[in-house]
Protein backbone atom coordinates (compact mmCIF):
# COMPACT_ATOMS: atom_id res chain seq x y z
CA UNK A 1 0.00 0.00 0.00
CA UNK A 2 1.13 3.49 -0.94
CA UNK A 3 0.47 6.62 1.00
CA UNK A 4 1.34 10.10 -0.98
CA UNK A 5 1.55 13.29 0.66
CA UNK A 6 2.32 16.68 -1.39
CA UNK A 7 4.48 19.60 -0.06
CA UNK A 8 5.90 22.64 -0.97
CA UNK A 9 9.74 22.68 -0.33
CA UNK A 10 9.79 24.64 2.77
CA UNK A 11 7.61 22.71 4.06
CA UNK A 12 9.89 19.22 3.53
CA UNK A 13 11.69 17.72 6.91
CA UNK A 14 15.42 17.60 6.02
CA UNK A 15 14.93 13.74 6.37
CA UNK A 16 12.17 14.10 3.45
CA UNK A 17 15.01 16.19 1.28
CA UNK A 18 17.30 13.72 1.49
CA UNK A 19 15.22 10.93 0.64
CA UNK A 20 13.92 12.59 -2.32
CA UNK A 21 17.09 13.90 -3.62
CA UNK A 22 18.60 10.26 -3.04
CA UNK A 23 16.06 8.52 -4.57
CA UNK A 24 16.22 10.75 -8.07
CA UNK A 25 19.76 10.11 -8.03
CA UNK A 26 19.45 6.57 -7.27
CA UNK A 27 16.95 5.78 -10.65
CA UNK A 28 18.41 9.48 -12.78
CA UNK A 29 21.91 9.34 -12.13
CA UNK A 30 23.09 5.82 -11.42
CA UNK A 31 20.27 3.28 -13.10
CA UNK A 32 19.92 5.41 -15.71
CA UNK A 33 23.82 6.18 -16.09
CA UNK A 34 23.15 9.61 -17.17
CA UNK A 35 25.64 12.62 -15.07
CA UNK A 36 23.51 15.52 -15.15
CA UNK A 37 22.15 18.70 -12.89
CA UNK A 38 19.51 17.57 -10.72
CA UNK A 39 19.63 20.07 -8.36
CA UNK A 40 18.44 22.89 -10.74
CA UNK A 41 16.82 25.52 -8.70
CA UNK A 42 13.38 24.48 -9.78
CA UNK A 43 12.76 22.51 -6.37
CA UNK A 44 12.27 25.80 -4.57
CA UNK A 45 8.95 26.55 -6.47
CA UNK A 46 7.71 22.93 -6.51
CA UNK A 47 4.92 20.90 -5.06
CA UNK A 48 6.48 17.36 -4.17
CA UNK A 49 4.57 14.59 -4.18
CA UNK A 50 5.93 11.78 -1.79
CA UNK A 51 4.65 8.10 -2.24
CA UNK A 52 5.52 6.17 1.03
CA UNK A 53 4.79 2.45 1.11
CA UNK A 54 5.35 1.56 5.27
CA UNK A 55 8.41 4.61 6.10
CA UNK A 56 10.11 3.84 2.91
CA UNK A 57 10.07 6.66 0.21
CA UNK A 58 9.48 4.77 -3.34
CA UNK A 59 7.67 6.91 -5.40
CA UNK A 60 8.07 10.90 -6.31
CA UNK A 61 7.27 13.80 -8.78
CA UNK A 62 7.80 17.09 -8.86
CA UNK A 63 5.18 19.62 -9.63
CA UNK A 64 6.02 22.80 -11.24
CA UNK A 65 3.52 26.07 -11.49
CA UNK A 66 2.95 27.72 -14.92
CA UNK A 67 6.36 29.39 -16.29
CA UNK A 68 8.83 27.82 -14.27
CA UNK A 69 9.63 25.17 -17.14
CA UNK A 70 7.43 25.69 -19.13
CA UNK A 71 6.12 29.52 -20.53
CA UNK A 72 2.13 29.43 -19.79
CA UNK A 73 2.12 25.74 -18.85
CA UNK A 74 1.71 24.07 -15.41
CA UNK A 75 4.36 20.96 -15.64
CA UNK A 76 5.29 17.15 -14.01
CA UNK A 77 8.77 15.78 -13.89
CA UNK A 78 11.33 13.84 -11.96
CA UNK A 79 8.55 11.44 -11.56
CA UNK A 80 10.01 8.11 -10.62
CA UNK A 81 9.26 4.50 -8.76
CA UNK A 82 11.77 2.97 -6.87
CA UNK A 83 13.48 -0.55 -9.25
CA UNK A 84 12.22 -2.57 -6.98
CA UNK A 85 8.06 -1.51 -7.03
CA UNK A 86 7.53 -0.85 -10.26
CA UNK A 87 5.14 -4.34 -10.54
CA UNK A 88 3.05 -2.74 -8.00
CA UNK A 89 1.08 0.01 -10.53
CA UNK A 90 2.76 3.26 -7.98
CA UNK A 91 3.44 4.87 -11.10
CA UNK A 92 -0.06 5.00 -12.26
CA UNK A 93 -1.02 6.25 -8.88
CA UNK A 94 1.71 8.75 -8.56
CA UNK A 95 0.46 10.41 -11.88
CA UNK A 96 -2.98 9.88 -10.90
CA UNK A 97 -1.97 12.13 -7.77
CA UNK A 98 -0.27 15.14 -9.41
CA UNK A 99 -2.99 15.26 -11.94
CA UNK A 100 -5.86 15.31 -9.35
CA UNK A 101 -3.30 18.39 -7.36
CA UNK A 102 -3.15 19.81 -11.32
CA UNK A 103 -6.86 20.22 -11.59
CA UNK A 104 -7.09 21.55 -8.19
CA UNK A 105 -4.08 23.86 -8.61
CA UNK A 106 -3.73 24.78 -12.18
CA UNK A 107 -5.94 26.19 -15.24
CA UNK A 108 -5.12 24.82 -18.92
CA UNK A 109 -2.86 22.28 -20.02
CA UNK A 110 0.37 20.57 -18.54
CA UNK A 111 3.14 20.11 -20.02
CA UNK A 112 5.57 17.52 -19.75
CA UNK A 113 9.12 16.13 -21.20
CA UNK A 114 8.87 12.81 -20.95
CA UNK A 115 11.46 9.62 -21.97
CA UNK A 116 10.40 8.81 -25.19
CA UNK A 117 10.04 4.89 -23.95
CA UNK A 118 7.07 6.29 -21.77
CA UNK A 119 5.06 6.80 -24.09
CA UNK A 120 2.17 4.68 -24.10
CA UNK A 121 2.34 5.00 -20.02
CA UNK A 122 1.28 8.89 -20.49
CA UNK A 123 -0.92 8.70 -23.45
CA UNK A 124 -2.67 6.19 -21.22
CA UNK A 125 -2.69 8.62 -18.52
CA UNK A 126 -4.60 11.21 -21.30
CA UNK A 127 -1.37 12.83 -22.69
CA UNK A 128 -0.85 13.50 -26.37
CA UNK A 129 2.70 13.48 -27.78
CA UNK A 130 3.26 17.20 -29.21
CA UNK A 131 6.82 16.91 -30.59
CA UNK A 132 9.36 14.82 -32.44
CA UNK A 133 11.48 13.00 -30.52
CA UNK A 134 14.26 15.15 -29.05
CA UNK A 135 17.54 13.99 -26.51
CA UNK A 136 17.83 15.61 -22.81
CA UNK A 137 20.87 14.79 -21.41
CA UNK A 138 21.94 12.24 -24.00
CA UNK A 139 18.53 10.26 -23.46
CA UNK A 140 15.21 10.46 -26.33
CA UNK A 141 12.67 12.51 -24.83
CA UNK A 142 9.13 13.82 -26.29
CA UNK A 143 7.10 16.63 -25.37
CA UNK A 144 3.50 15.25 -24.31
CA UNK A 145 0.58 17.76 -23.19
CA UNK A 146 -2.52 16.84 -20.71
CA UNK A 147 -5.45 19.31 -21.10
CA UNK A 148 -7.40 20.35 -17.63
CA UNK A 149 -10.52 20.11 -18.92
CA UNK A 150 -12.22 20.53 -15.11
CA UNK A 151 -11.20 23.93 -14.73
């Protein structure tokens, strides 16, 4: 069983920091071999959403407000599941999350850059693919858009 709770960076325990920031190195930096800026200043303006299954930290996105990465669009990223989960669906729920905090949050569409072999999981999800494939840090990415319709 998951359990997510969402917070604004101030609001994070320094224990919640560092299990966020180890855990997007741990599937960013080392499983996916790819040396790049995580830390990017971006954090500070976030919504993170935590997915805790018992006290262990195994699922995580980070919500962005319109501008910040995107101009005029709202936007999801760093959005992970621990190696050893990912047969348990806490991906689906994790985007299922920071959609439901979108609508409640944010007007118009979201915007995301996702890896290009994730398709199908966001276009299941309601996302439509909105660019050519494109590499980020050495690693096929696509541009994918949800539209709020609630708002």
């Amino acid at each position: 069983m998951i359990q997510f709770s969402i917070k604004q960076f101030s609001d994070l325990s320094t224990i919640e920091l560092y299990q966020l920031l180890q855990l997007r190195a741990e599937v960013f930096v080392v499983e996916q071999n790819c040396p790049y800026q995580d830390c990017d200043g971006k954090d500070l303006y976030a919504a993170h959403l935590l997915g805790f299954a018992k006290d262990e930290l195994v699922a995580y996105a980070r919500i962005l407000p319109n501008s910040v990465s995107y101009e005029h669009y709202a936007s999801i990223g760093r959005v992970l599941t621990k190696q050893n989960v990912r047969h348990k669906s806490y991906g689906k729920l994790l985007m299922q999350e920071a959609l439901n905090y979108c609508q409640s949050k944010f007007s118009g569409a979201i915007k995301i850059s996702a890896q290009a072999y994730l398709e199908k999981f966001y276009t299941d999800l309601g996302f439509v693919t909105v660019s050519e494939p494109y590499l980020e840090d050495d690693i096929p990415h696509i541009a994918m858009k949800w539209n709020n319709t609630s708002n």
